[in-house]
PDB file of N, CA and C in Angstrom:
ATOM      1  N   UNK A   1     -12.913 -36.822  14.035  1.00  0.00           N
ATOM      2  CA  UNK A   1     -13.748 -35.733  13.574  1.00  0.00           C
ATOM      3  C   UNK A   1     -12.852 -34.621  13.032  1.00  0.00           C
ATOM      4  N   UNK A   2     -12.895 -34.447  11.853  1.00  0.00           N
ATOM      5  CA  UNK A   2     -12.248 -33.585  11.389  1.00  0.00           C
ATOM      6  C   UNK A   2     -12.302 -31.925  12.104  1.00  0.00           C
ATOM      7  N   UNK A   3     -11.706 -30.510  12.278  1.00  0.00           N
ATOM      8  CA  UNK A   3     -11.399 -29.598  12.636  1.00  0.00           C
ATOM      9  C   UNK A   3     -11.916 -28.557  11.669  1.00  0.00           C
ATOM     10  N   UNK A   4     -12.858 -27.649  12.282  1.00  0.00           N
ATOM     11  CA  UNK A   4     -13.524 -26.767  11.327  1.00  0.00           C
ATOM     12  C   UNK A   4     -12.394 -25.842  10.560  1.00  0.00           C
ATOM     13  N   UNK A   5     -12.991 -25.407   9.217  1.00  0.00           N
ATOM     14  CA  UNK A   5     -11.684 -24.482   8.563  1.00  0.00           C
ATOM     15  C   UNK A   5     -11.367 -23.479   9.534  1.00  0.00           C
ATOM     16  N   UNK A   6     -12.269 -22.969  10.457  1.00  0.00           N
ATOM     17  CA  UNK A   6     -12.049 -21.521  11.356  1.00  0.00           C
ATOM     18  C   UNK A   6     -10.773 -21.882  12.203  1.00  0.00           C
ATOM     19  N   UNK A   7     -10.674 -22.823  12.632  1.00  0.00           N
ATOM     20  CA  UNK A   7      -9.906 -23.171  13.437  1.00  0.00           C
ATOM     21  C   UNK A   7      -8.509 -23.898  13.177  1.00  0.00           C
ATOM     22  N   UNK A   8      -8.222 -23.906  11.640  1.00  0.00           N
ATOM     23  CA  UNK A   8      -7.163 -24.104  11.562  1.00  0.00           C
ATOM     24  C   UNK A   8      -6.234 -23.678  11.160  1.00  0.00           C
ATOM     25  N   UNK A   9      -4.892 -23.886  11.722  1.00  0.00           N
ATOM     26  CA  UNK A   9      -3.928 -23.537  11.908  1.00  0.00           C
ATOM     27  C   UNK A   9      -3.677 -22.905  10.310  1.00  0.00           C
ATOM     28  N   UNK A  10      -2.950 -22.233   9.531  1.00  0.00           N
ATOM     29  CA  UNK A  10      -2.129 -22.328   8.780  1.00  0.00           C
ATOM     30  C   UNK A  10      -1.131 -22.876   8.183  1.00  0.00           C
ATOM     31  N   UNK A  11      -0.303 -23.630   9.117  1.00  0.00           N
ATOM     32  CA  UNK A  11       0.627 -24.515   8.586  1.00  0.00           C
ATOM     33  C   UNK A  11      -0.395 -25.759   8.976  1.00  0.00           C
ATOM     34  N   UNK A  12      -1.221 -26.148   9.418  1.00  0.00           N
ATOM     35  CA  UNK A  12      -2.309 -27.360   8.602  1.00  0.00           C
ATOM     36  C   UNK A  12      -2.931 -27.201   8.138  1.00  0.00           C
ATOM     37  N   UNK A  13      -3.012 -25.872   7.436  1.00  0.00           N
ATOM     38  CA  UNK A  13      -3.553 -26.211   6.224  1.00  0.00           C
ATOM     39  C   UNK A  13      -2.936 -25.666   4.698  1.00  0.00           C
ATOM     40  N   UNK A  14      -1.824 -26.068   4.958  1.00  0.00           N
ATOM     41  CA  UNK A  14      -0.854 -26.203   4.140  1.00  0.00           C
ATOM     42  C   UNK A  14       0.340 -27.296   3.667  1.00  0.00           C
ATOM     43  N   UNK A  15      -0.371 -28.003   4.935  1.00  0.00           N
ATOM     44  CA  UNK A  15       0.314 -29.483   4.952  1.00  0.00           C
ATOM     45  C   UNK A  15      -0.462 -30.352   3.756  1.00  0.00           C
ATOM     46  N   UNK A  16       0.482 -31.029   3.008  1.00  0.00           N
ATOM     47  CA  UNK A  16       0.555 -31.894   1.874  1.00  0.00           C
ATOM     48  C   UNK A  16      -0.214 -31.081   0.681  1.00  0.00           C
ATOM     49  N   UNK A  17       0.047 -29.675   1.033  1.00  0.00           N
ATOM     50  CA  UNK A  17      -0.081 -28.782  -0.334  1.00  0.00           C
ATOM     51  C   UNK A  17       0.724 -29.054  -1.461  1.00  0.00           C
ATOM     52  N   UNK A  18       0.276 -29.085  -2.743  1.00  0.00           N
ATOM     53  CA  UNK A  18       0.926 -28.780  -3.837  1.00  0.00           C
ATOM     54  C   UNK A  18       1.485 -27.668  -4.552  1.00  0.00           C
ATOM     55  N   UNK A  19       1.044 -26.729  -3.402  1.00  0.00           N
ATOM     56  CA  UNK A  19       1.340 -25.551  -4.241  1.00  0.00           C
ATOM     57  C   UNK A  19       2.903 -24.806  -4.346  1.00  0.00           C
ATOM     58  N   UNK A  20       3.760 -24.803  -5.196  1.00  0.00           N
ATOM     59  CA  UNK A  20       5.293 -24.640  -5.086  1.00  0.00           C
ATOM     60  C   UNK A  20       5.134 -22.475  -5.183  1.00  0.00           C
ATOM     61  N   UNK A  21       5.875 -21.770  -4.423  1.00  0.00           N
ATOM     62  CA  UNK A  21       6.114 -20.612  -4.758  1.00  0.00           C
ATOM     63  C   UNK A  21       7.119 -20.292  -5.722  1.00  0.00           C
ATOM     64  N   UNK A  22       6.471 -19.179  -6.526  1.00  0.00           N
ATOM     65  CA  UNK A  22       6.931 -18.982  -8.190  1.00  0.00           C
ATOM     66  C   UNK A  22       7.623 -17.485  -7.655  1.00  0.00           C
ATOM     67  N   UNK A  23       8.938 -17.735  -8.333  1.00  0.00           N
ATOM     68  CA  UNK A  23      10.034 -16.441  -8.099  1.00  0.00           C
ATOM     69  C   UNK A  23      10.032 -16.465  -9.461  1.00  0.00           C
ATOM     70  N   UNK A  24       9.386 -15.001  -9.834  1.00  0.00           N
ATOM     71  CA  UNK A  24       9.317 -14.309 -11.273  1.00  0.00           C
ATOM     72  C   UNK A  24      10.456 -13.265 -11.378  1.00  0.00           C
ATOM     73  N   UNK A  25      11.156 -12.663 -10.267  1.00  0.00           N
ATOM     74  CA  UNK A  25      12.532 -12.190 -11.081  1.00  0.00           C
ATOM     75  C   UNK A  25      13.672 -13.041 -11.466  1.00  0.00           C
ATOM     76  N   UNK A  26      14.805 -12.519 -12.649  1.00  0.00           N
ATOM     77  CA  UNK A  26      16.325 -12.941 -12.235  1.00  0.00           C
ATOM     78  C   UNK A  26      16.825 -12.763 -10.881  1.00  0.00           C
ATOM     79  N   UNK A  27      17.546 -13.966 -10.903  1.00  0.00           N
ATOM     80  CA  UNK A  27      18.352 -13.730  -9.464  1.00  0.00           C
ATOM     81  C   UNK A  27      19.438 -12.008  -9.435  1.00  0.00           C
ATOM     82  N   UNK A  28      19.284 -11.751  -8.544  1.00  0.00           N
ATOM     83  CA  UNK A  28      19.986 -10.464  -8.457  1.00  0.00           C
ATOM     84  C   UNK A  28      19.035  -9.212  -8.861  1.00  0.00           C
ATOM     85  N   UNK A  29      18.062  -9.370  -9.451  1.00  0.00           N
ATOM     86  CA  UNK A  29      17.213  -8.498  -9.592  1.00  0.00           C
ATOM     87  C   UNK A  29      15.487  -8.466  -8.504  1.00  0.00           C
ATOM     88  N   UNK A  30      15.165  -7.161  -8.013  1.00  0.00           N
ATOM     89  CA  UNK A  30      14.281  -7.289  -7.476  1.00  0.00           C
ATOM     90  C   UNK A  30      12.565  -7.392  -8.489  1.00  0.00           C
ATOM     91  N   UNK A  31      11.590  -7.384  -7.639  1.00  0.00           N
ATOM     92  CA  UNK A  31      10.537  -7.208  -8.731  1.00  0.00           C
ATOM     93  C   UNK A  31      10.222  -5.864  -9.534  1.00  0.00           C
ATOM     94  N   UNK A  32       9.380  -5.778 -10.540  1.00  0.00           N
ATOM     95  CA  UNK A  32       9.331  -4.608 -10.783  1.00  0.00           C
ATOM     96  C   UNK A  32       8.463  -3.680  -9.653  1.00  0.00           C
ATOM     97  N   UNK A  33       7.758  -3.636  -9.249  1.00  0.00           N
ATOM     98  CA  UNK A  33       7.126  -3.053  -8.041  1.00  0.00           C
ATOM     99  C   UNK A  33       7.513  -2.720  -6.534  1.00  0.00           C
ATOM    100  N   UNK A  34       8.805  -3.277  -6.823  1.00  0.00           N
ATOM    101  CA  UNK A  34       9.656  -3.097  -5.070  1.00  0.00           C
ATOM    102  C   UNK A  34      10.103  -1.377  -5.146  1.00  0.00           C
ATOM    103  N   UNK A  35      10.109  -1.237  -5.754  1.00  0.00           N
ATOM    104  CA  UNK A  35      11.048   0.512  -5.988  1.00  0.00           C
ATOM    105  C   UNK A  35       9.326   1.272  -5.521  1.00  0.00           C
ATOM    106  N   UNK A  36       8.519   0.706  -6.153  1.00  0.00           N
ATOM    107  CA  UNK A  36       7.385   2.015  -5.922  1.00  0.00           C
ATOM    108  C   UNK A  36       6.828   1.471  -4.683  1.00  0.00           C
ATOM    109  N   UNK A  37       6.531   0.045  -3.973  1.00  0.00           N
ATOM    110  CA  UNK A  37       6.332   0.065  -3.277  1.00  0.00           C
ATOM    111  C   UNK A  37       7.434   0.941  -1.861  1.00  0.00           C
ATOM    112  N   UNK A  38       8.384   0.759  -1.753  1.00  0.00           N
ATOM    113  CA  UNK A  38       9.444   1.661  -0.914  1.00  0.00           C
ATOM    114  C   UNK A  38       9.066   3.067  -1.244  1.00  0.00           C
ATOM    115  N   UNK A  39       8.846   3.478  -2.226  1.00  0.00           N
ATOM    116  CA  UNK A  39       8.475   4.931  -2.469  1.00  0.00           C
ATOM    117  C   UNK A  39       7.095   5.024  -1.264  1.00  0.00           C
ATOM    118  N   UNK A  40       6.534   4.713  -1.842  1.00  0.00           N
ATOM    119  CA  UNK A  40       5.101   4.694  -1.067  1.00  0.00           C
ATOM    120  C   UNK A  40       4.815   4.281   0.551  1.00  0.00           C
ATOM    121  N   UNK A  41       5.704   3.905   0.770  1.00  0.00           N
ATOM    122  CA  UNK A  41       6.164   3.344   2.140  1.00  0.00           C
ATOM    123  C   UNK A  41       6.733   4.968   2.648  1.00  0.00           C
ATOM    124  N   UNK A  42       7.752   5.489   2.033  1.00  0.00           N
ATOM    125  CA  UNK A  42       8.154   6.938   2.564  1.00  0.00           C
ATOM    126  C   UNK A  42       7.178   7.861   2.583  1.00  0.00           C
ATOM    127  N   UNK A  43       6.218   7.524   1.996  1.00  0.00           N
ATOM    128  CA  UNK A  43       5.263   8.894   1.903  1.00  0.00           C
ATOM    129  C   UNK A  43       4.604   8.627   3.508  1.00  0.00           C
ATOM    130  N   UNK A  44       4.349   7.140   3.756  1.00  0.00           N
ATOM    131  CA  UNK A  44       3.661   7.231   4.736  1.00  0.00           C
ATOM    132  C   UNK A  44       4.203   7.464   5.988  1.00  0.00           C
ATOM    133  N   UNK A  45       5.885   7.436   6.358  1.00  0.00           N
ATOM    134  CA  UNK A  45       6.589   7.783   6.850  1.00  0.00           C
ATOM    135  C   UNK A  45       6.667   8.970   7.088  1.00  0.00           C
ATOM    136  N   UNK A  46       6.983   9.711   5.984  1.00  0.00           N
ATOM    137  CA  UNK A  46       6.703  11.389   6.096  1.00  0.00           C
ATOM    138  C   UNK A  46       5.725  12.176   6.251  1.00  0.00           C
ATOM    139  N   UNK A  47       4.283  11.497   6.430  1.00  0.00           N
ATOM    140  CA  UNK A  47       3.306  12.128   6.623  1.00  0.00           C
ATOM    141  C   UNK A  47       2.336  10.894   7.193  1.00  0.00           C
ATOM    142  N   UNK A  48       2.584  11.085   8.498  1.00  0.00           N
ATOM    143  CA  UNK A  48       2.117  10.064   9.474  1.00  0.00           C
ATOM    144  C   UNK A  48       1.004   9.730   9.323  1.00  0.00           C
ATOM    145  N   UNK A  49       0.076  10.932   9.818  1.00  0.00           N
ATOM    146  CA  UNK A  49      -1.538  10.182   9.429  1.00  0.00           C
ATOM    147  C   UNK A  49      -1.800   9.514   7.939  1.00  0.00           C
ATOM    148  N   UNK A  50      -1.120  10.193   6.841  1.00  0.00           N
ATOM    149  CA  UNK A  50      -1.784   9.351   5.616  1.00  0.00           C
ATOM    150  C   UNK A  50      -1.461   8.051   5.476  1.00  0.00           C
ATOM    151  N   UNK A  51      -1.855   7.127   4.670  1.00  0.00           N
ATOM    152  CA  UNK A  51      -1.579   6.076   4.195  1.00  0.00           C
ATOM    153  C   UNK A  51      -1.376   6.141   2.729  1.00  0.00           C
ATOM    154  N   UNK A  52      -0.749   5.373   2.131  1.00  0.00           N
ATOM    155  CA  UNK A  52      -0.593   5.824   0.161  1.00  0.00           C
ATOM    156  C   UNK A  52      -0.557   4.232  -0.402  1.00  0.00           C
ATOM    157  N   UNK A  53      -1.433   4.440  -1.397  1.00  0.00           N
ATOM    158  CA  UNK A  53      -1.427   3.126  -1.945  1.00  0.00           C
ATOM    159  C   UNK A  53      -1.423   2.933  -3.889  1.00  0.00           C
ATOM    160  N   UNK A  54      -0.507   2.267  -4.555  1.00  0.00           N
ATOM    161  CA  UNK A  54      -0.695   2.090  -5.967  1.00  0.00           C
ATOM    162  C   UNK A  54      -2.146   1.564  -6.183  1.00  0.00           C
ATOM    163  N   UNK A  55      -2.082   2.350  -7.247  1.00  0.00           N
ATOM    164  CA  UNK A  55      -3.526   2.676  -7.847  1.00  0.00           C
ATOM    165  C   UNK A  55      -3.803   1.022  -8.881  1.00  0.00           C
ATOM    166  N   UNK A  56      -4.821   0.783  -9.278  1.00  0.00           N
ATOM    167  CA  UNK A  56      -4.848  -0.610 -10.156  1.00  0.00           C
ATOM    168  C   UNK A  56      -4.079  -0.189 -11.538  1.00  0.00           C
ATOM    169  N   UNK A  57      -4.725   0.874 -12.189  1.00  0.00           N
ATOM    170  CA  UNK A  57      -4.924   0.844 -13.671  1.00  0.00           C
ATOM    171  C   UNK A  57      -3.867   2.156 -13.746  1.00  0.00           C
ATOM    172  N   UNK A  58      -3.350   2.379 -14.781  1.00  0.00           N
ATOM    173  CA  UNK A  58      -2.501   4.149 -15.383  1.00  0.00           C
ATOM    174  C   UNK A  58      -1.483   4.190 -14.697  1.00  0.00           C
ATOM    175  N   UNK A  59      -1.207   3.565 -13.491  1.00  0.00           N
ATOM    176  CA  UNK A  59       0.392   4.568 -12.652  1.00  0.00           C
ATOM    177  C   UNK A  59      -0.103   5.393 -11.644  1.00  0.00           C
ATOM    178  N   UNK A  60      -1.628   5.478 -11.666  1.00  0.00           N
ATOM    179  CA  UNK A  60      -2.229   6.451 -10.475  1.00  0.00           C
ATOM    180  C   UNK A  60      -2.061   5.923  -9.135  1.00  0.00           C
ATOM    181  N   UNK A  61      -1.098   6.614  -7.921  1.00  0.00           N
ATOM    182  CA  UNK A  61      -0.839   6.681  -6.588  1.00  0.00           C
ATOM    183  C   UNK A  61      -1.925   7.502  -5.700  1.00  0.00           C
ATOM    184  N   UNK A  62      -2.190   7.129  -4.959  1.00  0.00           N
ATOM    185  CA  UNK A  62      -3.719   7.428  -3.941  1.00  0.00           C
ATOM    186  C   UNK A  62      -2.761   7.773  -2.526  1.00  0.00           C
ATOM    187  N   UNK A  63      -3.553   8.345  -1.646  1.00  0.00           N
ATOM    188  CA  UNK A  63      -3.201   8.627  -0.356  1.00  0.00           C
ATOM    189  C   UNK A  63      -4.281   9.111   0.676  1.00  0.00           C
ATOM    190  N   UNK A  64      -4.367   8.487   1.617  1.00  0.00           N
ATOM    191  CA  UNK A  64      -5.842   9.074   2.235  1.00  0.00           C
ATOM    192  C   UNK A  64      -5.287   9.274   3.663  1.00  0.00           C
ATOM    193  N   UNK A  65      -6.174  10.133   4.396  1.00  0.00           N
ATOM    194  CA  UNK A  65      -6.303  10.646   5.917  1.00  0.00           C
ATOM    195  C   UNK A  65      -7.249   9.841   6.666  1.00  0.00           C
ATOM    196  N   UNK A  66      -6.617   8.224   7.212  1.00  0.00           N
ATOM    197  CA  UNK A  66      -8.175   7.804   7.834  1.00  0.00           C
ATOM    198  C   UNK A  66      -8.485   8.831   9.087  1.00  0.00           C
ATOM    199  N   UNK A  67      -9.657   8.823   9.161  1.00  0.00           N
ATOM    200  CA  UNK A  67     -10.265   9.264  10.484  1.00  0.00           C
ATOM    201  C   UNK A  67     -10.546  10.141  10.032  1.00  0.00           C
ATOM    202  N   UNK A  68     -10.094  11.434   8.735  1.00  0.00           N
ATOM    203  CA  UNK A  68     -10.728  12.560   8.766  1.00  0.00           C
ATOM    204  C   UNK A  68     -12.732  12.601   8.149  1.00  0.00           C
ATOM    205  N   UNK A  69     -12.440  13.690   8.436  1.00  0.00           N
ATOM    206  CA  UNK A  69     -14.398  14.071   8.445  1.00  0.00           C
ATOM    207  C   UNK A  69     -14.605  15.265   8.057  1.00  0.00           C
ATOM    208  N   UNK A  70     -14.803  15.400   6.784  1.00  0.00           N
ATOM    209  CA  UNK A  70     -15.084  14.572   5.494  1.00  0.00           C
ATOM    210  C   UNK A  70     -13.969  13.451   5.188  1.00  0.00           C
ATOM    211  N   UNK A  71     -13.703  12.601   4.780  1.00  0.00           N
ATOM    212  CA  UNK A  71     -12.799  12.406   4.113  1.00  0.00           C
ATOM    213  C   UNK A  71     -11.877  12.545   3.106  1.00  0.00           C
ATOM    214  N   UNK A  72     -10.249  12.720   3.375  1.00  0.00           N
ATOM    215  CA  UNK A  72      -9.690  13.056   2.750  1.00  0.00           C
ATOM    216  C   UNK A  72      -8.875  11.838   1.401  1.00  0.00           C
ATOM    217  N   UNK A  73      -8.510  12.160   0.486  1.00  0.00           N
ATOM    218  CA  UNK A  73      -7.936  11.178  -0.415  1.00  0.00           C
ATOM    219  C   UNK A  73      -7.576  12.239  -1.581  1.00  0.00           C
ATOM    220  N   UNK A  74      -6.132  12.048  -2.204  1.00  0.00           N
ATOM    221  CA  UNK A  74      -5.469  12.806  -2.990  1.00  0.00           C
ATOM    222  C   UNK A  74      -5.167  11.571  -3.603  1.00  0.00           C
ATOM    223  N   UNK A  75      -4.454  12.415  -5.258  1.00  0.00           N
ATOM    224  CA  UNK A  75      -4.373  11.038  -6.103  1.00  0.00           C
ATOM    225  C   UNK A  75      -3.171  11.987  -6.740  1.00  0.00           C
ATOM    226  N   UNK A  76      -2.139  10.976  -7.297  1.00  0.00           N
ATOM    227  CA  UNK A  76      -1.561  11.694  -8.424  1.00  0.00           C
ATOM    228  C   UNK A  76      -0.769  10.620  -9.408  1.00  0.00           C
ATOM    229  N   UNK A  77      -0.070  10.849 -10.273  1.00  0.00           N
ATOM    230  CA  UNK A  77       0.686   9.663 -11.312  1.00  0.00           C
ATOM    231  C   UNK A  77       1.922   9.862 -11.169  1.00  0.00           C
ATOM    232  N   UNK A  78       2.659  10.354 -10.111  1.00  0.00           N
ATOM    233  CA  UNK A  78       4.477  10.745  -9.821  1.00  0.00           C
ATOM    234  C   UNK A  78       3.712  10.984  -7.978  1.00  0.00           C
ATOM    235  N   UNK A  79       4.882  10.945  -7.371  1.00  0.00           N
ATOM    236  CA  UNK A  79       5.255  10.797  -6.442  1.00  0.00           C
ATOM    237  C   UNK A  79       5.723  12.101  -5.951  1.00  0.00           C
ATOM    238  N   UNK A  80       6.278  12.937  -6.481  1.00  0.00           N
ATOM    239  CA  UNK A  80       6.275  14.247  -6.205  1.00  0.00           C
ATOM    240  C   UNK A  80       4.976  14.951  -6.204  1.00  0.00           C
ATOM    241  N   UNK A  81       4.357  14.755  -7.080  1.00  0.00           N
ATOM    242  CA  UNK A  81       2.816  14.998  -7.059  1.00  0.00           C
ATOM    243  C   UNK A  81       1.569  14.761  -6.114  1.00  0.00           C
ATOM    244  N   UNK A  82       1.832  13.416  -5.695  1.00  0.00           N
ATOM    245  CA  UNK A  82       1.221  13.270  -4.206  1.00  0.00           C
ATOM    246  C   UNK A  82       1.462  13.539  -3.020  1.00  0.00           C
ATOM    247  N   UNK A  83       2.904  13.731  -3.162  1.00  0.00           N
ATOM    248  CA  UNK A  83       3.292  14.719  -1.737  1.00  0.00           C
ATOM    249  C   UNK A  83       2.939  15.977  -1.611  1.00  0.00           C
ATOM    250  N   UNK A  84       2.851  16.532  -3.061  1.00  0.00           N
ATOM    251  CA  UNK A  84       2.381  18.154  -3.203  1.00  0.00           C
ATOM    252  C   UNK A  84       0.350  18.115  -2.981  1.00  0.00           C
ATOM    253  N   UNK A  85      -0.045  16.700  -3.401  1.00  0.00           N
ATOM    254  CA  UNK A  85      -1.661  16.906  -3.140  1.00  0.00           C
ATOM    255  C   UNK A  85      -1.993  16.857  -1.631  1.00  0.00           C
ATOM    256  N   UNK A  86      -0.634  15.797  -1.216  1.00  0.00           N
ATOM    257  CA  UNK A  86      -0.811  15.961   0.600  1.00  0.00           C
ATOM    258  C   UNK A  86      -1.516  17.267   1.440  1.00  0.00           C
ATOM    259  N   UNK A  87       0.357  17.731   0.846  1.00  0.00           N
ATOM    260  CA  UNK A  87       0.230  19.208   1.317  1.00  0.00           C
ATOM    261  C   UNK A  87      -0.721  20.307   1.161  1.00  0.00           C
ATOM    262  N   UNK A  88      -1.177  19.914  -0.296  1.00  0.00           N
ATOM    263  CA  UNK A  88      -2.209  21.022  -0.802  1.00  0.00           C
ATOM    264  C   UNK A  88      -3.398  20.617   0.137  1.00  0.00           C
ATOM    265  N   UNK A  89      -4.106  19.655   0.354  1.00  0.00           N
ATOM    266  CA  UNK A  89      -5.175  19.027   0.926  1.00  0.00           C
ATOM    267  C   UNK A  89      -4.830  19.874   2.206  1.00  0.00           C
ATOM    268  N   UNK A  90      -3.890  18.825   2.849  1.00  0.00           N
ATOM    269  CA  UNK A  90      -3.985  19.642   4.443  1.00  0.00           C
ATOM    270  C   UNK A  90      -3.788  21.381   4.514  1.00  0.00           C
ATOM    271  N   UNK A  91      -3.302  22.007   3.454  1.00  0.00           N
ATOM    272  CA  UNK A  91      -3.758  23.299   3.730  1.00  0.00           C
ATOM    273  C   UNK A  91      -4.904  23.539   3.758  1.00  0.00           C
ATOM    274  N   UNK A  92      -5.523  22.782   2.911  1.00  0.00           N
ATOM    275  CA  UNK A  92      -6.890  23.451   2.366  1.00  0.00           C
ATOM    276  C   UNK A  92      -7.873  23.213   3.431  1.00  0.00           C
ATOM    277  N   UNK A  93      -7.329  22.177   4.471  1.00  0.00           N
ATOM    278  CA  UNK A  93      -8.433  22.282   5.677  1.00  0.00           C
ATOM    279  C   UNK A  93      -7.948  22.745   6.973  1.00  0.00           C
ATOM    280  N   UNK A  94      -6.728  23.277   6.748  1.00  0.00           N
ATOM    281  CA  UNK A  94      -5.698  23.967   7.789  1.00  0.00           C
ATOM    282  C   UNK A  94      -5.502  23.593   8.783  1.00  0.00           C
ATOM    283  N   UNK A  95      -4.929  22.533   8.440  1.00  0.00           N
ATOM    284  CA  UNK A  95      -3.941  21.330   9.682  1.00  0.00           C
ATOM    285  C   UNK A  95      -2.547  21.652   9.120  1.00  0.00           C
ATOM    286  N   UNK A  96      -2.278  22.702   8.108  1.00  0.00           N
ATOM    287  CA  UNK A  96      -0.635  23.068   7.844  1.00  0.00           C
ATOM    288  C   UNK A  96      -0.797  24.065   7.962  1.00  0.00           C
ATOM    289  N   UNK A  97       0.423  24.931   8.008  1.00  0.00           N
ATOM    290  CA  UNK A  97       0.243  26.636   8.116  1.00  0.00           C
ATOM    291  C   UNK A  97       0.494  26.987   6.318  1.00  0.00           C
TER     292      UNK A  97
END
């Protein structure tokens, strides 16, 4: 009797896959998205409660406050810019001095 999909493993169900993983950089080079992802990784580092995430379309970077009430979410297209909407945000509901 075969094993429902819920219940299986990952590596069985990947056994006698065809599927080969595709490395799209040169060797020695990373992807193009590793630099902004690490960027975005520090923001969330430096400002604990937020989270920051690349945007789909333009270069637009997002950052949100889960748990706050209302909810919070700043956007900007540079990285200096979303640290400054951080900041501006949390003044504006005065969780910064």
């Amino acid at each position: 009797m075969p094993t429902p999909a819920g219940n299986r493993s990952r590596a069985s169900c990947l056994q006698g896959s065809n599927l080969v993983g595709i490395d799209r950089t040169e060797p020695g080079r990373e992807d193009p998205g590793a630099e902004r992802r690490r960027a975005l990784a520090a923001v969330d580092r430096d400002y604990p409660p937020w989270h920051a995430w690349p945007g789909v379309l333009g270069g637009v970077m997002y950052a949100r406050r889960p748990g706050a009430s209302p909810p919070m979410v700043v956007r900007s297209v540079t990285l200096d810019g979303l640290r400054q909407e951080i900041e501006r945000a949390e003044q504006e509901r005065g969780l910064r001095p």
